[in-house]
Protein backbone atom coordinates (compact mmCIF):
# COMPACT_ATOMS: atom_id res chain seq x y z
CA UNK A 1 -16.65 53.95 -55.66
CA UNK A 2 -17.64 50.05 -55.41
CA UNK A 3 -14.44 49.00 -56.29
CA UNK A 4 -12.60 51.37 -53.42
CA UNK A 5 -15.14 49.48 -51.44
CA UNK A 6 -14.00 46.19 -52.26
CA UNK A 7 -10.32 47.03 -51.74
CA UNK A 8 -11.27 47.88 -48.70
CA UNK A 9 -13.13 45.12 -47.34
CA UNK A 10 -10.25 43.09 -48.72
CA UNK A 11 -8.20 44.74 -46.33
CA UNK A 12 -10.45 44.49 -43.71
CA UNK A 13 -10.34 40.57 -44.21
CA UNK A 14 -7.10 40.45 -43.53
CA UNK A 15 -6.83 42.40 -40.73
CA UNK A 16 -9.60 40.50 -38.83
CA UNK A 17 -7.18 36.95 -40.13
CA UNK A 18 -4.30 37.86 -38.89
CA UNK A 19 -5.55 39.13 -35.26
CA UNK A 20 -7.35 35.40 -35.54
CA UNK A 21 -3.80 33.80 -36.08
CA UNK A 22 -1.89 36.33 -33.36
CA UNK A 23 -4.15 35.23 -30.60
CA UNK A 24 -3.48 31.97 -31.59
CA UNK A 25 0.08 32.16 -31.33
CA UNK A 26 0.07 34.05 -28.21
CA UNK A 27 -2.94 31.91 -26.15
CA UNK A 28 -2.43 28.53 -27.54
CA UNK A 29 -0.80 26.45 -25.13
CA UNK A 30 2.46 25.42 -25.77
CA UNK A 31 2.65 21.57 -25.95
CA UNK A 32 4.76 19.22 -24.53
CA UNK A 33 5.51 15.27 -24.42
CA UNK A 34 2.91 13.14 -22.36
CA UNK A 35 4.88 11.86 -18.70
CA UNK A 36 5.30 8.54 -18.01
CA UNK A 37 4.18 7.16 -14.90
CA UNK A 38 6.94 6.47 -11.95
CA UNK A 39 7.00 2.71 -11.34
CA UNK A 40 7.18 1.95 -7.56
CA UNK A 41 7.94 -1.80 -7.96
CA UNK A 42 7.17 -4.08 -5.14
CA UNK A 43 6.32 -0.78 -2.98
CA UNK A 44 2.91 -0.56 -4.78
CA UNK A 45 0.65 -2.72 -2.68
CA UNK A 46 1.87 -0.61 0.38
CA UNK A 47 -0.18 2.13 2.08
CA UNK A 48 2.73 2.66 4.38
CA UNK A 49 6.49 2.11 4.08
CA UNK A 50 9.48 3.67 6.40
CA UNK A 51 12.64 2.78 6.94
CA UNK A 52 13.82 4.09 10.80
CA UNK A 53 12.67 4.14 13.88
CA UNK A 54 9.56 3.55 14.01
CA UNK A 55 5.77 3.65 12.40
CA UNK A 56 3.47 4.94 15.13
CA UNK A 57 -0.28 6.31 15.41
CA UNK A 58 -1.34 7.69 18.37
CA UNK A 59 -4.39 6.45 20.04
CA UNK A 60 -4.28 3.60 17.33
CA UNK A 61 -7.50 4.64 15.44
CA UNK A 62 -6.47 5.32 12.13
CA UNK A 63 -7.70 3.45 9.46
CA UNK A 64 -5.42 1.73 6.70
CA UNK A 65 -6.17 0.42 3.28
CA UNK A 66 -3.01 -1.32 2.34
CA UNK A 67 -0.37 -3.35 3.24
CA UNK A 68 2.40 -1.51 6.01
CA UNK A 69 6.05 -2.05 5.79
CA UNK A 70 8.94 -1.34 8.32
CA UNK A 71 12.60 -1.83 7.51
CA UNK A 72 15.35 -2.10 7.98
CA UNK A 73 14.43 -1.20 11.91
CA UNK A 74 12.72 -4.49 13.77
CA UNK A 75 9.62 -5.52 13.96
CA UNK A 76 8.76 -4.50 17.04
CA UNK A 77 8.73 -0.84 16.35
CA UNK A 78 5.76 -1.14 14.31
CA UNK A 79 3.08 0.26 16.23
CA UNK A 80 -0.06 0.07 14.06
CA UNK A 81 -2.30 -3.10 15.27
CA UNK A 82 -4.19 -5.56 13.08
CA UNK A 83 -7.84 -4.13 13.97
CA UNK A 84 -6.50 -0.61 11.69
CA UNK A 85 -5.94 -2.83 8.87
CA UNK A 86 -8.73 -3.02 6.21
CA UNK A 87 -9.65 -6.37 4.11
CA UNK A 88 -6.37 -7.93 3.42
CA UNK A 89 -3.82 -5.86 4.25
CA UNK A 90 -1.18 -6.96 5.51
CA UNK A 91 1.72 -5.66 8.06
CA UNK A 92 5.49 -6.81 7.04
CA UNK A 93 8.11 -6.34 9.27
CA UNK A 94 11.90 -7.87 8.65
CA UNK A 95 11.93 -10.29 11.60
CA UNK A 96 9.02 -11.99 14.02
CA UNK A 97 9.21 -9.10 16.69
CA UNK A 98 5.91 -7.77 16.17
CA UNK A 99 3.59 -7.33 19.22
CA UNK A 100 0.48 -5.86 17.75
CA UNK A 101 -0.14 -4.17 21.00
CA UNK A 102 -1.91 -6.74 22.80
CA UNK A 103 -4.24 -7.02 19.36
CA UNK A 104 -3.68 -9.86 18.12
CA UNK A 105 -0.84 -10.89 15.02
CA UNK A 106 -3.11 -12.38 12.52
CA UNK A 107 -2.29 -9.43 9.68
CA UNK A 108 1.29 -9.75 10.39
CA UNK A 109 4.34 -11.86 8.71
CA UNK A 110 7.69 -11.72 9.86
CA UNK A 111 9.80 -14.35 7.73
CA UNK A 112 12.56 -14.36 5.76
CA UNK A 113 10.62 -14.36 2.32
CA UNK A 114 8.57 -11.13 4.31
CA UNK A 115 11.89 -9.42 5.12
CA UNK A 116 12.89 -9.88 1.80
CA UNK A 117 9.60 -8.09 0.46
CA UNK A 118 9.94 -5.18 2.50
CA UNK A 119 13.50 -4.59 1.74
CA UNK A 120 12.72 -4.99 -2.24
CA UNK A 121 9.99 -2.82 -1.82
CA UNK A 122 12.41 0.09 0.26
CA UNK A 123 15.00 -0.52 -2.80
CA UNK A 124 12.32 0.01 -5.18
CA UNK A 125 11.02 3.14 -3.54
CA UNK A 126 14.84 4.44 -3.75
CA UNK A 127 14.83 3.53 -7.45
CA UNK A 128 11.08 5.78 -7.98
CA UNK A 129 12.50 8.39 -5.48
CA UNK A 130 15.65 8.53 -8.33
CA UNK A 131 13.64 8.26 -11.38
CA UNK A 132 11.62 11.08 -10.23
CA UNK A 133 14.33 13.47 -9.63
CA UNK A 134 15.50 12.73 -12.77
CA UNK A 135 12.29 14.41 -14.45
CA UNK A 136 12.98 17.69 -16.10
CA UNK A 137 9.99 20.26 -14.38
CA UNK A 138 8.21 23.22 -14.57
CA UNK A 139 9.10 25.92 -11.94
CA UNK A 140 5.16 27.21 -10.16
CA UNK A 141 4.93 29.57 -7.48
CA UNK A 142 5.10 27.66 -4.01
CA UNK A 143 2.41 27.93 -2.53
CA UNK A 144 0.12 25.52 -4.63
CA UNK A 145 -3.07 26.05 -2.82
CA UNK A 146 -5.04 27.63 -5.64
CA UNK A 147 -3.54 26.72 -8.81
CA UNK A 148 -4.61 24.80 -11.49
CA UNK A 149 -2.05 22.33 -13.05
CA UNK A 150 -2.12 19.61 -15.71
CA UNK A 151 -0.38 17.02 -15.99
CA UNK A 152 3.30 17.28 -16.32
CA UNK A 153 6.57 17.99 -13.72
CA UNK A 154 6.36 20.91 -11.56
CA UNK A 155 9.19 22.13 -8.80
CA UNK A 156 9.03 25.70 -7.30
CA UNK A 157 11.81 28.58 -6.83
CA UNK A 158 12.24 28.00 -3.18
CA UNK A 159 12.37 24.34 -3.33
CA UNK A 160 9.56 23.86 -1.00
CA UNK A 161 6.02 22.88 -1.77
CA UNK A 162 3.12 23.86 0.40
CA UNK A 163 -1.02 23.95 0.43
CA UNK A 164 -2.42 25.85 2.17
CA UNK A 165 -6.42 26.19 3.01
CA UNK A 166 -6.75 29.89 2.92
CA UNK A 167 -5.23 29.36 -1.24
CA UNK A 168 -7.95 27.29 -2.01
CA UNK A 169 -7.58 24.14 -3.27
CA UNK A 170 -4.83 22.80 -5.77
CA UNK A 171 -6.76 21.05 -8.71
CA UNK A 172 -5.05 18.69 -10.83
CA UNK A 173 -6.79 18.12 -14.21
CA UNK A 174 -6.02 15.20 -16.07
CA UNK A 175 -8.55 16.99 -18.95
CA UNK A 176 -10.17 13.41 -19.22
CA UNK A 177 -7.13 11.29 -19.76
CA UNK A 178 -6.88 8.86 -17.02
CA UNK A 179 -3.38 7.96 -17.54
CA UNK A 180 -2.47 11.60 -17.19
CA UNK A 181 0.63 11.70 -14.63
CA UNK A 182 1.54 14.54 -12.18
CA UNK A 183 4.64 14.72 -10.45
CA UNK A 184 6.00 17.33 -8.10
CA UNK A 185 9.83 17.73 -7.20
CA UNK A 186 11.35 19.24 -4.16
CA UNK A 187 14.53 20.04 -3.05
CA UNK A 188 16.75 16.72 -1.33
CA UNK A 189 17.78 19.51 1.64
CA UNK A 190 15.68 19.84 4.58
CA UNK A 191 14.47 22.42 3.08
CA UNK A 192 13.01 20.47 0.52
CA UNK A 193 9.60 19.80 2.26
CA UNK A 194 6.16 19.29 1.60
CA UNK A 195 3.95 20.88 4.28
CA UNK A 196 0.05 21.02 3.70
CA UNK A 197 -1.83 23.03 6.35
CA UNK A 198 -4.75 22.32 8.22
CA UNK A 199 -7.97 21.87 5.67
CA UNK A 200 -5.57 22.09 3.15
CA UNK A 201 -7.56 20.07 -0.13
CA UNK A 202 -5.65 18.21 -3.41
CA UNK A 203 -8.36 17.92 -5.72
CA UNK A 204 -8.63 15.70 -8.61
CA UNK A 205 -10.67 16.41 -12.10
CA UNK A 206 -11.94 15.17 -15.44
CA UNK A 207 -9.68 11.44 -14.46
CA UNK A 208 -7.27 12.00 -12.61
CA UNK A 209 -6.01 9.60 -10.52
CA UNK A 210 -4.05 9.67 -6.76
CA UNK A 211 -2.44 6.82 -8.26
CA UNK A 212 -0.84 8.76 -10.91
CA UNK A 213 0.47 12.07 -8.57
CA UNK A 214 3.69 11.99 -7.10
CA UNK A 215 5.31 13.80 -4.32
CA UNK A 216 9.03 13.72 -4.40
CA UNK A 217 9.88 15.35 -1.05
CA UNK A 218 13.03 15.65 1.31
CA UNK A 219 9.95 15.36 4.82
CA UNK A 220 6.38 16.05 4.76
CA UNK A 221 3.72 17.57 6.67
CA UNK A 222 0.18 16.94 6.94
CA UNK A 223 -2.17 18.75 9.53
CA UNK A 224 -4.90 17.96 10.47
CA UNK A 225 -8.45 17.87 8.61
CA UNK A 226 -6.18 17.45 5.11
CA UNK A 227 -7.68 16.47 2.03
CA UNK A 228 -4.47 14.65 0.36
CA UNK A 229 -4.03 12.66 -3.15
CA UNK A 230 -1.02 11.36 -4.31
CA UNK A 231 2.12 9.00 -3.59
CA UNK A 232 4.69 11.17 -1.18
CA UNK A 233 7.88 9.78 -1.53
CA UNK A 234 10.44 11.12 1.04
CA UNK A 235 14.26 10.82 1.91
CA UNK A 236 13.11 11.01 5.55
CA UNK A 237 10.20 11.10 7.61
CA UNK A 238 6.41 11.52 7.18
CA UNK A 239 4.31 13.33 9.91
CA UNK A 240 0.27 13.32 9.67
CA UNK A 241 -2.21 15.17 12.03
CA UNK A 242 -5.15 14.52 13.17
CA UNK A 243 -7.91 13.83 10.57
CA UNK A 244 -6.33 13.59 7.82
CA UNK A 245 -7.57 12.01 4.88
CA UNK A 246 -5.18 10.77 2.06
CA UNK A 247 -5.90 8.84 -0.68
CA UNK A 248 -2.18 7.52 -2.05
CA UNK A 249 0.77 6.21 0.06
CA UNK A 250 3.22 7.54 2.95
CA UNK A 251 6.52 6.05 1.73
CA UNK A 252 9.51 7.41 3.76
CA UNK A 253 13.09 5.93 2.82
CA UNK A 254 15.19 6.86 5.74
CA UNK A 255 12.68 8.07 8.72
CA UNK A 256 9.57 7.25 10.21
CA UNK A 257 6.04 7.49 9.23
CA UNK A 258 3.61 9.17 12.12
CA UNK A 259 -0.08 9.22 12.60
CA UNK A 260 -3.21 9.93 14.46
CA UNK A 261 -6.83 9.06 13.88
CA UNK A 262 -6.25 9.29 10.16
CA UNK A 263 -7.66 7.64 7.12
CA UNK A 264 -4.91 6.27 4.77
CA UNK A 265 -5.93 4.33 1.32
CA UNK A 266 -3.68 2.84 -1.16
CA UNK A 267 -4.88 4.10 -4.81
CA UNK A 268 -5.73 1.55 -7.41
CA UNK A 269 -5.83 2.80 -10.73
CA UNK A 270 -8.73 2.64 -12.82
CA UNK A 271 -8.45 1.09 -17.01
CA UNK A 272 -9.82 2.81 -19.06
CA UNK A 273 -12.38 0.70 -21.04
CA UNK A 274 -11.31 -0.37 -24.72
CA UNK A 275 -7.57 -0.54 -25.61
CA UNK A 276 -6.31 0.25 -22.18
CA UNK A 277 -5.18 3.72 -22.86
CA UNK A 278 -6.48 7.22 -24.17
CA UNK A 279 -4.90 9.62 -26.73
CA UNK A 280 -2.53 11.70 -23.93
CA UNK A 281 -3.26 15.44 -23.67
CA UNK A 282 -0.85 17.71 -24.80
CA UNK A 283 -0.88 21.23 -22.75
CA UNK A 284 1.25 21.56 -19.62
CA UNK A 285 1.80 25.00 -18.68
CA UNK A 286 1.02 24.88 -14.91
CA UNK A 287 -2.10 27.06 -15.66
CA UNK A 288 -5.94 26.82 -16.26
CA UNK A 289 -6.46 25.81 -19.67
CA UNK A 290 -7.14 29.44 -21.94
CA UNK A 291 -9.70 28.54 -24.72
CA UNK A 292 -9.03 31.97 -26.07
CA UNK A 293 -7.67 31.36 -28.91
CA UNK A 294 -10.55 28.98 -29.53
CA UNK A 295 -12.97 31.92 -29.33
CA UNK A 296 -10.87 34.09 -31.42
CA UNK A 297 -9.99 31.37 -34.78
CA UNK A 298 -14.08 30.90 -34.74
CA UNK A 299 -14.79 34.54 -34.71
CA UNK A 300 -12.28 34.97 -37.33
CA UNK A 301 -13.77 32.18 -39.76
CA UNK A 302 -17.48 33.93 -39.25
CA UNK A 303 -16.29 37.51 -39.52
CA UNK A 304 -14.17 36.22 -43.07
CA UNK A 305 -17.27 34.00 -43.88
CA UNK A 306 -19.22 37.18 -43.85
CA UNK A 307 -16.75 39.51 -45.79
CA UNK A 308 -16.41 37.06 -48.71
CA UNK A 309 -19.78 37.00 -49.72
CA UNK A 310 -19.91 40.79 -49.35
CA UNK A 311 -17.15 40.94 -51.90
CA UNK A 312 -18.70 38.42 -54.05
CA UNK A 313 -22.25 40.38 -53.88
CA UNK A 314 -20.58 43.31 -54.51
CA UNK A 315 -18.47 41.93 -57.64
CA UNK A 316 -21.56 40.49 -58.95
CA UNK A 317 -23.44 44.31 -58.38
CA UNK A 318 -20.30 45.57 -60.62
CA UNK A 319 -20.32 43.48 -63.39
């Protein structure tokens, strides 16, 4: 009779390790290559870059942390004044035809080595807008309001992206790696756009940085009250409402960049301290993290724990 009830704990033991190993398998998350970062070039320092016809804000009360770029359109379409410009920052335009609205040109420069900075920087931002399209992604649902994403590519089915308030918020964990980059694709077409709504929120966890998300975008749209992170890079033209707070860059290649009473900053990146860098994270499967299988490998290693030195008791009860 004690030996039936060995052969059966036995094969209780491995029943309990191999529903340990299948939830493994099945809620692990898969892994995948850590993404590089997309290097904007001379386009870094800038808050605000466009190419045609204009950069306007309306009312002239927004508030910009960075340096603002127009070209190849004149100078005198710029129509952000010095008093908007924070610190140092600095408004470039490709020739001396900058007005500042009756404001004063101290934060302006309008020379020849200036024109040649803002056209690098536009050729650089055509070079990130490439290298970002060239990123192989992971299809999500479109509507990103209320998802939780790591770092990686995304793109959607309908080659738009949009956040919306009523979704909740779209979190981007960089699960404590500070280099962690996040870069989301849309289609070139008009179709292609990024539209956040009004209160829409990007929220940023456990280090991640508006330096390090990306926006690759045919137009975007930002209403007002918007929490935004990231760099939006668009083939044409950027439109912000009212109130809107971003924390990253408005870089439009072809088209214009628009504002009102908004707050734009430029993103630094923080080092991390030590070597520089952290040991990348591994999952990116456009969903919260599932611990899961965490739960079920340690339940596993108790339960067998526990059935071994049954056995064993029992051996020694036989003998």
């Amino acid at each position: 009779m004690k030996k039936f009830n060995i052969k059966l704990m036995f094969s209780a033991l491995v029943a309990v390790f191999m529903v340990g190993f299948v939830g493994l398998a099945i809620k692990a998350p898969n892994a995948y290559a850590a993404q590089s970062t997309v290097d904007l070039g001379t386009a870094t320092p800038f808050a605000i870059l466009a190419g045609t016809p204009a950069i306007t804000d309306a009312g002239n009360a927004s508030v910009i942390t960075g340096n603002v770029g127009l070209s190849p359109r004149t100078s005198a379409d710029i129509g952000l004044w010095c008093s908007q410009m924070t610190g140092l920052s600095t408004i470039y335009g490709v020739d001396a035809g900058y007005t500042g609205g009756g404001h004063g040109t101290l934060c302006f420069k309008g020379t020849a080595p200036d024109k040649t900075l803002v056209d690098n920087a536009q050729l650089d931002l055509t070079t990130a807008y490439d290298d970002a399209a060239g990123r192989t992604a992971t299809t999500v649902d479109t509507e990103l309001g209320g998802q939780h994403l790591y770092s990686g590519v995304y793109d959607t089915a309908s080659t738009a992206l949009q956040i919306t308030a009523g979704a909740g918020a779209l979190v981007l964990d960089a699960q404590n790696d500070a280099s962690a980059v996040f870069i989301f694709e849309a289609s070139d077409a008009e179709a292609g756009a990024l539209t956040v709504g009004s209160g829409g929120t990007v929220s940023l966890i456990n280090g991640a940085q508006a330096c390090n998300v990306f926006w690759r975008v045919y137009g975007a749209t930002i209403d007002t009250t918007a929490v935004f992170k990231g760099n939006i890079l668009a083939l044409t033209s950027i439109t912000v409402a009212n109130g809107a707070n971003i924390e990253g860059r408005l870089l439009a290649r072809n088209g214009q960049v628009t504002l009102i009473n908004d707050t734009i900053t430029a993103p630094v990146c923080t080092v991390t301290s030590g070597s520089g860098s952290v040991t990348p994270k591994l999952p990116n499967t456009g969903s919260e993290q599932n611990t899961t299988s965490l739960w079920a490998i340690g339940i596993s290693s108790g339960i067998i724990v526990v059935l071994l030195s049954f056995i064993i008791a029992q051996r020694k009860r036989v003998i």
